[in-house]
N, C-alpha and C. Protein backbone atom coordinates (compact mmCIF):
# COMPACT_ATOMS: atom_id res chain seq x y z
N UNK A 1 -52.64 8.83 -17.36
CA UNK A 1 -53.72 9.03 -16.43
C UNK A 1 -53.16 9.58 -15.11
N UNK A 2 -53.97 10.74 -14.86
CA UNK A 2 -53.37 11.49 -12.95
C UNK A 2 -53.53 10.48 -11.92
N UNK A 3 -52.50 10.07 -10.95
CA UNK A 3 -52.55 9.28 -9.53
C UNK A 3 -53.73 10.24 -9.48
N UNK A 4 -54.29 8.47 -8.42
CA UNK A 4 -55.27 9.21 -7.39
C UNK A 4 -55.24 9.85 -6.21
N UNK A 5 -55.78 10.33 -5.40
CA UNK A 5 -55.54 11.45 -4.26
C UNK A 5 -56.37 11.20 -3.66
N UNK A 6 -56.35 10.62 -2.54
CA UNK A 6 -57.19 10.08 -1.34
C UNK A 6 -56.41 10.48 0.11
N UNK A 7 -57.97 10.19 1.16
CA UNK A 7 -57.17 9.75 2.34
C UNK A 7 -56.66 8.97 2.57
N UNK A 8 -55.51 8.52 3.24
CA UNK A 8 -54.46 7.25 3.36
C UNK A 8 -55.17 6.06 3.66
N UNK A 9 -56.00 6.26 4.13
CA UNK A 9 -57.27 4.79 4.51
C UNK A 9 -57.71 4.57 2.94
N UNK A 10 -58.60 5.38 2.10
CA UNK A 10 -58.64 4.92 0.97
C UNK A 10 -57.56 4.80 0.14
N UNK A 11 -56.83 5.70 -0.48
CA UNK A 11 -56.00 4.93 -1.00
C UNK A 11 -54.86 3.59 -1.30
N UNK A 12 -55.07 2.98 0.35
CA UNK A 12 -54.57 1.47 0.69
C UNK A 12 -55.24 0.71 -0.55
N UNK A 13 -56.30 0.91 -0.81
CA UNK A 13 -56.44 0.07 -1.70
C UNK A 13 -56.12 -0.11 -3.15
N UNK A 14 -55.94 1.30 -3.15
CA UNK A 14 -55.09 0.97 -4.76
C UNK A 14 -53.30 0.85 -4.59
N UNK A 15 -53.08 0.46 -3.44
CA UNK A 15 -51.23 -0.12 -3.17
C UNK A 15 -51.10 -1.05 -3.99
N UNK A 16 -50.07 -1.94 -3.99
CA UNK A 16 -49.91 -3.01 -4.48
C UNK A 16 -49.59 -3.74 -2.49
N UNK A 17 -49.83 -5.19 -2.39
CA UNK A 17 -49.49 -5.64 -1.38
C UNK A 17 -48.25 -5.62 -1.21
N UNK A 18 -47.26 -4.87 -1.24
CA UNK A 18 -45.57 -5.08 -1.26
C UNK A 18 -45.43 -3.75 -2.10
N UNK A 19 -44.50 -2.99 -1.27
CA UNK A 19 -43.88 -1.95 -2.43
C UNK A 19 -43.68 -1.17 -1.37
N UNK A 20 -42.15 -0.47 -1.57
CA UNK A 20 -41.83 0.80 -0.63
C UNK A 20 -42.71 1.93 -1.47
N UNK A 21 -43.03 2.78 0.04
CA UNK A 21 -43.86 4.08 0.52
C UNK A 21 -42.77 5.53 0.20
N UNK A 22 -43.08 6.43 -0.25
CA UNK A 22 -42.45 7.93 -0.05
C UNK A 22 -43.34 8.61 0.71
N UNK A 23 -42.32 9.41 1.82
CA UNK A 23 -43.52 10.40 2.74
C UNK A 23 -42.99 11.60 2.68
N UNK A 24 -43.69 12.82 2.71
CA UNK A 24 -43.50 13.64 2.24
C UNK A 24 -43.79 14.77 3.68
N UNK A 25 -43.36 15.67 4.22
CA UNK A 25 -43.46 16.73 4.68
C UNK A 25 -43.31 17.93 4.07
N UNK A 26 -44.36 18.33 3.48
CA UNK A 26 -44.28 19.74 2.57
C UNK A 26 -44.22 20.84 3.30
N UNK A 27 -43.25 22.44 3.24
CA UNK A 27 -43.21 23.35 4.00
C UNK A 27 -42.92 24.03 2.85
N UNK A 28 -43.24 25.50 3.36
CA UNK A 28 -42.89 26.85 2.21
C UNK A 28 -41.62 26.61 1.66
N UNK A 29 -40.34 26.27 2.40
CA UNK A 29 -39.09 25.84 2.07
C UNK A 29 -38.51 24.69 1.79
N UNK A 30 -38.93 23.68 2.22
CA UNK A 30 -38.79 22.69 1.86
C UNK A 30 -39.51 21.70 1.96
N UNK A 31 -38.75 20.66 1.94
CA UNK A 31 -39.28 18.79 1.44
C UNK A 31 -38.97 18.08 2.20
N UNK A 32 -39.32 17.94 3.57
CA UNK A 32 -38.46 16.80 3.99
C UNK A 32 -39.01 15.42 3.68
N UNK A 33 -38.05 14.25 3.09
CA UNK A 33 -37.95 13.43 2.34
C UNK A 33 -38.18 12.01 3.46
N UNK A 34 -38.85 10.82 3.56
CA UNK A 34 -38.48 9.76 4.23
C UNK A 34 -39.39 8.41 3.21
N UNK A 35 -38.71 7.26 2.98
CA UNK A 35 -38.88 6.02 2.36
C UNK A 35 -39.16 4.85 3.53
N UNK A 36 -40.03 4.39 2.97
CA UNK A 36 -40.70 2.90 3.71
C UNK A 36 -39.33 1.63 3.10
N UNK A 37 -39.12 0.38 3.76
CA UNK A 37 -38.82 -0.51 3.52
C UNK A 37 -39.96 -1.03 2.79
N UNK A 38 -39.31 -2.31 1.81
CA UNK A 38 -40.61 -3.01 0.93
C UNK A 38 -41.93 -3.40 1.73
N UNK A 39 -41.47 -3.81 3.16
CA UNK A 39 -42.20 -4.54 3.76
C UNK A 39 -42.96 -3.55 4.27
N UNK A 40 -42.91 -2.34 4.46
CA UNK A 40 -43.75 -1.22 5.16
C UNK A 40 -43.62 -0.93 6.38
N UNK A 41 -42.64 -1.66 6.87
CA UNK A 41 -42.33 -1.70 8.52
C UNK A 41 -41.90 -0.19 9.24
N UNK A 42 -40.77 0.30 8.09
CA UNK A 42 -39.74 1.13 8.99
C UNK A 42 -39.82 2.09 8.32
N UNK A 43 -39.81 3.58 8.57
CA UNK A 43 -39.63 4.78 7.88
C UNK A 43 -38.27 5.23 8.01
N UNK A 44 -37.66 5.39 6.90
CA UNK A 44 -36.23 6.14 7.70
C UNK A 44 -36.18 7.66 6.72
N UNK A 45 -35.67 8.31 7.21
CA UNK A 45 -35.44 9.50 6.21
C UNK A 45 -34.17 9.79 5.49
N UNK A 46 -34.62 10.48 3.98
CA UNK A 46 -34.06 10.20 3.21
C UNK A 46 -32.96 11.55 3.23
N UNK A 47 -33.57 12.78 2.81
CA UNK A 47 -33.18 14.27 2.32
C UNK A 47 -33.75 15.04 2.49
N UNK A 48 -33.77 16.34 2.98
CA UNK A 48 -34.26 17.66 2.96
C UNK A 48 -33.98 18.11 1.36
N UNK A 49 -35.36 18.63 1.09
CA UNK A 49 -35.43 19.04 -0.54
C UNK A 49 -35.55 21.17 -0.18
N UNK A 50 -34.45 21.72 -1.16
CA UNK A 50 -34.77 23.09 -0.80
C UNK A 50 -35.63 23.27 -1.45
N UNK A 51 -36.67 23.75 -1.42
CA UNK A 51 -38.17 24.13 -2.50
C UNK A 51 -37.40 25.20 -3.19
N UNK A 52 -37.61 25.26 -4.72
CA UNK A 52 -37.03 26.15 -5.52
C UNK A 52 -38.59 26.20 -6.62
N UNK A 53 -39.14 25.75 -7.66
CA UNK A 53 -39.77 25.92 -8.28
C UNK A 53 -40.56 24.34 -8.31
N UNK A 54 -42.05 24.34 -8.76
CA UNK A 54 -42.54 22.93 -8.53
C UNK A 54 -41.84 21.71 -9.33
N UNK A 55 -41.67 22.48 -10.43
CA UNK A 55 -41.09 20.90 -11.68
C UNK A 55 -39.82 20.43 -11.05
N UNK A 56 -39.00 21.41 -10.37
CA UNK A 56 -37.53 21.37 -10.51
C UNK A 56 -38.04 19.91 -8.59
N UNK A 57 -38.58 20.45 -8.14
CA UNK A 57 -39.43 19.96 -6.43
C UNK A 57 -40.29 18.76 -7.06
N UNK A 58 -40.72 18.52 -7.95
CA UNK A 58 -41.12 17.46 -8.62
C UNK A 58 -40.63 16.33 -9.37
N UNK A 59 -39.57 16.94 -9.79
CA UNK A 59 -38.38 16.49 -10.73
C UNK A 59 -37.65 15.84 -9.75
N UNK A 60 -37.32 16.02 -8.83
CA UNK A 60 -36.19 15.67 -7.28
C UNK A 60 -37.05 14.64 -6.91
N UNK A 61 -38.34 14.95 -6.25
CA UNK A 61 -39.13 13.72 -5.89
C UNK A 61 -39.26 12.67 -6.59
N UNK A 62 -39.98 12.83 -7.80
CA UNK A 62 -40.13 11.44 -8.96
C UNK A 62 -38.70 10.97 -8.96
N UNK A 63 -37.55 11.29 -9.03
CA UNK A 63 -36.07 10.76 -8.95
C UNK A 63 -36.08 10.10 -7.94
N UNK A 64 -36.28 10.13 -7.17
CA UNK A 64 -36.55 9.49 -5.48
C UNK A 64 -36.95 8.70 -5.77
N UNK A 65 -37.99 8.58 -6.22
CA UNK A 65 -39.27 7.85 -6.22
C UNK A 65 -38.78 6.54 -7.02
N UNK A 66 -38.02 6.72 -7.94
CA UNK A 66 -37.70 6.22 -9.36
C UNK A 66 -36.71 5.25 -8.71
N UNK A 67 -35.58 5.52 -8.13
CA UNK A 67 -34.36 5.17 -7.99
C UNK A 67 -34.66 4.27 -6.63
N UNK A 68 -35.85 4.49 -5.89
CA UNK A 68 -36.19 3.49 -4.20
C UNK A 68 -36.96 2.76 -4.73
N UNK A 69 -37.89 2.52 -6.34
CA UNK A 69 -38.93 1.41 -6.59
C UNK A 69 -39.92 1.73 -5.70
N UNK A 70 -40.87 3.04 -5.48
CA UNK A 70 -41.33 3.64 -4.42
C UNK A 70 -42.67 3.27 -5.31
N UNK A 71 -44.00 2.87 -4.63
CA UNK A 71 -45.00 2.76 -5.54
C UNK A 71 -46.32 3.22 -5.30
N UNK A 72 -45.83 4.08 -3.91
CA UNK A 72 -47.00 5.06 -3.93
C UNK A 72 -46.27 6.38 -2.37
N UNK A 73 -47.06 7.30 -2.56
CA UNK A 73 -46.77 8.66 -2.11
C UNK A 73 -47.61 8.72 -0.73
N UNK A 74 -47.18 9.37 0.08
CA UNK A 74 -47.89 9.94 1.34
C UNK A 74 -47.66 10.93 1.72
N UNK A 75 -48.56 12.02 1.67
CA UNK A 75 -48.38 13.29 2.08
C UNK A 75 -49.19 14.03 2.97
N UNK A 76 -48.10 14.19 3.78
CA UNK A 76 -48.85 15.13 5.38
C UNK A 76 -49.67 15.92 4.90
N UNK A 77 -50.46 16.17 5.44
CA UNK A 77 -51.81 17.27 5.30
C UNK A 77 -52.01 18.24 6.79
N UNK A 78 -51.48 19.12 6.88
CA UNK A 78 -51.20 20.08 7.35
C UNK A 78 -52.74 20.68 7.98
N UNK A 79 -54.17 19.89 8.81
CA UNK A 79 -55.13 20.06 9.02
C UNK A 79 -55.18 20.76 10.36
N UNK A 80 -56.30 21.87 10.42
CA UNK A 80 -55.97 22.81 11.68
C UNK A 80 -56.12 21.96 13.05
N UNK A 81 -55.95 22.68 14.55
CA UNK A 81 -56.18 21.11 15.38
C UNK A 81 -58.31 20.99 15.49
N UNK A 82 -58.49 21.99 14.80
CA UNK A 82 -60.08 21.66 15.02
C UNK A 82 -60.49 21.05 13.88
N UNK A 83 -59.96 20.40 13.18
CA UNK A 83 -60.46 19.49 11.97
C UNK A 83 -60.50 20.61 10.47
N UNK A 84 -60.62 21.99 10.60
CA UNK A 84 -60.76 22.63 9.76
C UNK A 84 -59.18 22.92 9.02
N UNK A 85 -59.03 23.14 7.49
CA UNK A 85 -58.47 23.24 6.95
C UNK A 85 -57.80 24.82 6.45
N UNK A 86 -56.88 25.16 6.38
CA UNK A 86 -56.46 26.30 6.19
C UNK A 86 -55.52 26.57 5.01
N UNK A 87 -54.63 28.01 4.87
CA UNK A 87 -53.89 28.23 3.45
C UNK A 87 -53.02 26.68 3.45
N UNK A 88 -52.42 26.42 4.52
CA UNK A 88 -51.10 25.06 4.23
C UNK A 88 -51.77 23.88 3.35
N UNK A 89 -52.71 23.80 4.42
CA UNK A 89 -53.93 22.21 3.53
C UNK A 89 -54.01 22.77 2.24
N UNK A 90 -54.52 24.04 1.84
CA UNK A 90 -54.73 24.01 0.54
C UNK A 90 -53.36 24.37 -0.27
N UNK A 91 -52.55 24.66 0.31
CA UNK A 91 -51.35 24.51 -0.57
C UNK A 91 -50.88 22.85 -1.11
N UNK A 92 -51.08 22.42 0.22
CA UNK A 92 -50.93 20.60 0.21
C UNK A 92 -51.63 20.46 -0.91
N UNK A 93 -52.82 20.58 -0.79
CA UNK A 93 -53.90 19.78 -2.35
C UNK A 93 -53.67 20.21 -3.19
N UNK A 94 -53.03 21.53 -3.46
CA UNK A 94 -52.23 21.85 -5.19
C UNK A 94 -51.08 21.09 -5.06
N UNK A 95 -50.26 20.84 -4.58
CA UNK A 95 -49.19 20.35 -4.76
C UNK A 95 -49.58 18.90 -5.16
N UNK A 96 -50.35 18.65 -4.58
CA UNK A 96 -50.92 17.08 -4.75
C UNK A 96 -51.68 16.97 -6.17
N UNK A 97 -52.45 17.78 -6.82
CA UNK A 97 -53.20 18.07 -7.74
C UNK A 97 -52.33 18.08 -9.14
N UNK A 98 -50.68 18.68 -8.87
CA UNK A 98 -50.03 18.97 -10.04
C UNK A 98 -48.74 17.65 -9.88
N UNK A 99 -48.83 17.11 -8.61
CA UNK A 99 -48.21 15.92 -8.81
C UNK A 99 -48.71 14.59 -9.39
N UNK A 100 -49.85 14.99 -9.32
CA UNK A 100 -50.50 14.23 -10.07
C UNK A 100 -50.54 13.54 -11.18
N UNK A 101 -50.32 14.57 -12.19
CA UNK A 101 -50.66 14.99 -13.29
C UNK A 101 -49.10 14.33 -13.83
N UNK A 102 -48.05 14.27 -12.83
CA UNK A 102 -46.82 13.93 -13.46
C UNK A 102 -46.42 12.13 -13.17
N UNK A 103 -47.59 11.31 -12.64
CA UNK A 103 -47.65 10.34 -12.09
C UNK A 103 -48.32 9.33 -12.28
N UNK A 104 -47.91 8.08 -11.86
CA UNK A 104 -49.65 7.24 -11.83
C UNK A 104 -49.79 6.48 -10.56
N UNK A 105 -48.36 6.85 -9.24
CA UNK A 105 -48.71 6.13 -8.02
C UNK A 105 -50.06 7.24 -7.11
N UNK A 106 -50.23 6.03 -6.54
CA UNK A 106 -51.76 7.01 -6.11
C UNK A 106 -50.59 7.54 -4.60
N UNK A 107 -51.30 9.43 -4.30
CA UNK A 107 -51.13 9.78 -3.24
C UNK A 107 -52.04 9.82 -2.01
N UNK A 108 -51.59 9.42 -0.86
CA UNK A 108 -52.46 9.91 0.25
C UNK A 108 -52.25 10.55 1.39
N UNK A 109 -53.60 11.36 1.66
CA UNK A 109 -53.41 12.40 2.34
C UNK A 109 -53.07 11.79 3.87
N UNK A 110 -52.38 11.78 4.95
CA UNK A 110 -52.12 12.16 6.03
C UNK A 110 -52.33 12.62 6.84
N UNK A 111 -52.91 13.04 7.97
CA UNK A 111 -53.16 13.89 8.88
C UNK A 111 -51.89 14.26 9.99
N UNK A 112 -51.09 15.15 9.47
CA UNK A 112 -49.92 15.44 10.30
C UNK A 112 -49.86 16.56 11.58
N UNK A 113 -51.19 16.78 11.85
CA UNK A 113 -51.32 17.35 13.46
C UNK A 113 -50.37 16.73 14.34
N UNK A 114 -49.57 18.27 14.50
CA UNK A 114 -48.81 18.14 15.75
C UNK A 114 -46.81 17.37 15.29
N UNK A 115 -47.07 16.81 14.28
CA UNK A 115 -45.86 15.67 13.75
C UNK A 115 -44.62 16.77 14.10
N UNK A 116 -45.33 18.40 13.91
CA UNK A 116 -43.42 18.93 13.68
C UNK A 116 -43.17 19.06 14.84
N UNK A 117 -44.41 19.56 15.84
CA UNK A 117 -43.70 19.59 17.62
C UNK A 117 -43.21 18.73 17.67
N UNK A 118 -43.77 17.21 17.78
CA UNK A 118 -43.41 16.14 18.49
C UNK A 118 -41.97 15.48 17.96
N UNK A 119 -41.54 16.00 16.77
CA UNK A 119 -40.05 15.86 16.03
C UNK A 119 -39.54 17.00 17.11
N UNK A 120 -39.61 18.03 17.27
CA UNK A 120 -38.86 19.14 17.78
C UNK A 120 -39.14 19.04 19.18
N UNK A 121 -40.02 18.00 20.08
CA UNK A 121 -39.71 17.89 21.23
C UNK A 121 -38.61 16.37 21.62
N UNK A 122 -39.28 15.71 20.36
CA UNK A 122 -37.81 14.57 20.48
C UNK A 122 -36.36 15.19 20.31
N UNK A 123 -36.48 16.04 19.79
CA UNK A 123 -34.85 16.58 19.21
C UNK A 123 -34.48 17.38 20.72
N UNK A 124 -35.46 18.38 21.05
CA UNK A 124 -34.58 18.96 22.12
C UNK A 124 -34.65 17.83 23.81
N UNK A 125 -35.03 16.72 23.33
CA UNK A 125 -34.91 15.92 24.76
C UNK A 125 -33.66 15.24 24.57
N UNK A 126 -33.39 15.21 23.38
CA UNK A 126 -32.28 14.31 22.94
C UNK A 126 -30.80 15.09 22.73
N UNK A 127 -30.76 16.76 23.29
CA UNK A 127 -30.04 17.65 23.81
C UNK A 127 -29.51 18.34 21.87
N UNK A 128 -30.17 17.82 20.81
CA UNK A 128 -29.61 18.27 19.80
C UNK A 128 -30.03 20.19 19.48
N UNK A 129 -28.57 20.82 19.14
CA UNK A 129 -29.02 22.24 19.18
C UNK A 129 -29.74 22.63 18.10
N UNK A 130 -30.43 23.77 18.07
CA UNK A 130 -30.92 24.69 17.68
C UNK A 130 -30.95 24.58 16.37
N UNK A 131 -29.59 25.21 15.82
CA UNK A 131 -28.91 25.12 14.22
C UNK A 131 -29.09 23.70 13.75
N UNK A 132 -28.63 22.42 14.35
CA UNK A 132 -28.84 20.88 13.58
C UNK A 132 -30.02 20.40 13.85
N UNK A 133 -31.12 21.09 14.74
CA UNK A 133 -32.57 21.14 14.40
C UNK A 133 -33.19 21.70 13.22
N UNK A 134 -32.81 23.04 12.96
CA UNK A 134 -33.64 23.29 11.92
C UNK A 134 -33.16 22.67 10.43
N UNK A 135 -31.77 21.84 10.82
CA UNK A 135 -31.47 21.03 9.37
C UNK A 135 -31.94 20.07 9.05
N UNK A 136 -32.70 19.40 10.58
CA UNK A 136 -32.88 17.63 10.12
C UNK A 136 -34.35 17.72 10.10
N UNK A 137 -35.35 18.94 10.78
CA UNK A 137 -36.50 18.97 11.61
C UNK A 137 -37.50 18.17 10.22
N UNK A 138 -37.25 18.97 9.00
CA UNK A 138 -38.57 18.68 8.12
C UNK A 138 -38.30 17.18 7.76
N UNK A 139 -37.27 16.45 7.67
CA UNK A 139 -36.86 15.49 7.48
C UNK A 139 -37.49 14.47 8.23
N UNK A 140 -37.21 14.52 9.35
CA UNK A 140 -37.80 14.26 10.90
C UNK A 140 -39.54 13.86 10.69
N UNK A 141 -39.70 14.90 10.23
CA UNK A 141 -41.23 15.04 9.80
C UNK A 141 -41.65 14.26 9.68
N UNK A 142 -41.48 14.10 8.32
CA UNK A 142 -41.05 13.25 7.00
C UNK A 142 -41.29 11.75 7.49
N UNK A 143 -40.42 11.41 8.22
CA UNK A 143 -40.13 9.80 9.25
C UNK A 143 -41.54 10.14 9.63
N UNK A 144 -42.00 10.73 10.81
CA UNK A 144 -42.67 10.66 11.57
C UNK A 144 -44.27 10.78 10.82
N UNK A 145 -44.60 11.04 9.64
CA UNK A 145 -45.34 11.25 9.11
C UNK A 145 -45.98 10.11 8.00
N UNK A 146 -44.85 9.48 7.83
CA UNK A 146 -44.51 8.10 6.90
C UNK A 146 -45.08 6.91 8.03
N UNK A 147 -44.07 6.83 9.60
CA UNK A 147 -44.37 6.00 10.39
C UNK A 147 -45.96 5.75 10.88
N UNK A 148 -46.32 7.14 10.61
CA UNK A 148 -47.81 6.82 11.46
C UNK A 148 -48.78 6.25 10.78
N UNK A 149 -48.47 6.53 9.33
CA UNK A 149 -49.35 5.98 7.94
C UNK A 149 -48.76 4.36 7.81
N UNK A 150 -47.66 4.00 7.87
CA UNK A 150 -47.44 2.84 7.87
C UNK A 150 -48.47 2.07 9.14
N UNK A 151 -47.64 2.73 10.22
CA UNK A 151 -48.88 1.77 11.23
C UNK A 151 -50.07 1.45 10.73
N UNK A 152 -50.45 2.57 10.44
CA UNK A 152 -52.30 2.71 10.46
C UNK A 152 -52.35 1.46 9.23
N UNK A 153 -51.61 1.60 8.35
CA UNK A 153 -51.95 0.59 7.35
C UNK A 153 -51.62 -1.01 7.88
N UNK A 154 -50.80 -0.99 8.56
CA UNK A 154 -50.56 -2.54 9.19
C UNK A 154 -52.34 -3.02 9.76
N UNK A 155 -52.38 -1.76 10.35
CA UNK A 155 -53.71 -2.66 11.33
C UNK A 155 -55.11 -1.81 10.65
N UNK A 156 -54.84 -1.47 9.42
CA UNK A 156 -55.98 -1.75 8.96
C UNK A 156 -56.08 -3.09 8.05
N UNK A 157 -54.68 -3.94 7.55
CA UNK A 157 -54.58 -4.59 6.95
C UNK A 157 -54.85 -5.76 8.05
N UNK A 158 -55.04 -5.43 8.92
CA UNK A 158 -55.51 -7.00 10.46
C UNK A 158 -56.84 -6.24 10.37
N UNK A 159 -57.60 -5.76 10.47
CA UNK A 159 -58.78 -5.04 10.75
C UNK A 159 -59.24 -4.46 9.47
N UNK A 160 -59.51 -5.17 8.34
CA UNK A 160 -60.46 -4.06 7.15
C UNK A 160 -61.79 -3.27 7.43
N UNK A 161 -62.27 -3.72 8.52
CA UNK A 161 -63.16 -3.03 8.57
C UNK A 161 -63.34 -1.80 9.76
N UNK A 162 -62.27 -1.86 10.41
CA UNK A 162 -61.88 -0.19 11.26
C UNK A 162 -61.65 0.50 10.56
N UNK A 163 -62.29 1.83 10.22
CA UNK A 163 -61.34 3.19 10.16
C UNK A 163 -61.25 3.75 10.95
């Protein structure tokens, strides 16, 4: 049976209460990679994935996935800043659509407005150059994209009834 594919608010509910998170920053080139602790607390990042073909980009992830006891997916969604959706979002939902199909942890969507500036304005405050920016940036993401979905799930898990 295909994971389900929700927004990260709905899909909380098909988690298990306990289980490390995979977060995902999808780009034309790559993957940047970051894993939750069991407890959901901490995002740290894992790997930059070079995008080569989907199975082979699929194949790398589910390995991830496999080897951290990861039991469900989060993936940035690349939404314009006016709420409207463009080619990236819909690249996101195929990617999500055919990961699916290779899975049964449910994925959720993300709202990653703004996540790669705010990685690339932490990096250049923190004096790192140019070249070891564009190595760690999608990675970076990745963390930062994982962290914000973790939060949100802490305090929706104190608050069920906020979205």
């Amino acid at each position: 049976m295909p994971a389900l594919i929700l927004p990260l608010v709905d899909a909380a509910a098909h988690l298990p209460a306990r289980g490390a998170l995979i977060g995902l920053d999808l780009g034309t080139k790559t993957i940047g990679v970051a894993v939750s602790d069991p407890d959901r607390r901490l995002a740290t990042g894992v790997e930059t994935i070079e995008r080569k073909a989907f199975k082979a980009d699929a194949a790398r992830l589910l390995s991830l996935a496999a080897e951290r006891n990861i039991c469900g997916i989060v993936l940035g969604l690349p939404i314009n800043m006016d709420g409207s959706e463009g080619p990236r979002a819909q690249s996101t939902r195929a990617f999500a659509r055919n990961l699916a199909q290779l899975t049964e942890m449910p994925i959720g969507f993300w709202d990653e407005r703004l996540s790669t500036a705010a990685v690339e304005r932490e990096l250049i405050a923190n004096d790192v150059s140019r070249a070891k920016r564009a190595k760690v940036i999608d990675q970076h993401a990745a963390i930062f994209i994982l962290q914000g979905a973790l939060d949100r799930l802490v305090a929706l898990s104190r608050a069920p009834d906020i979205r």
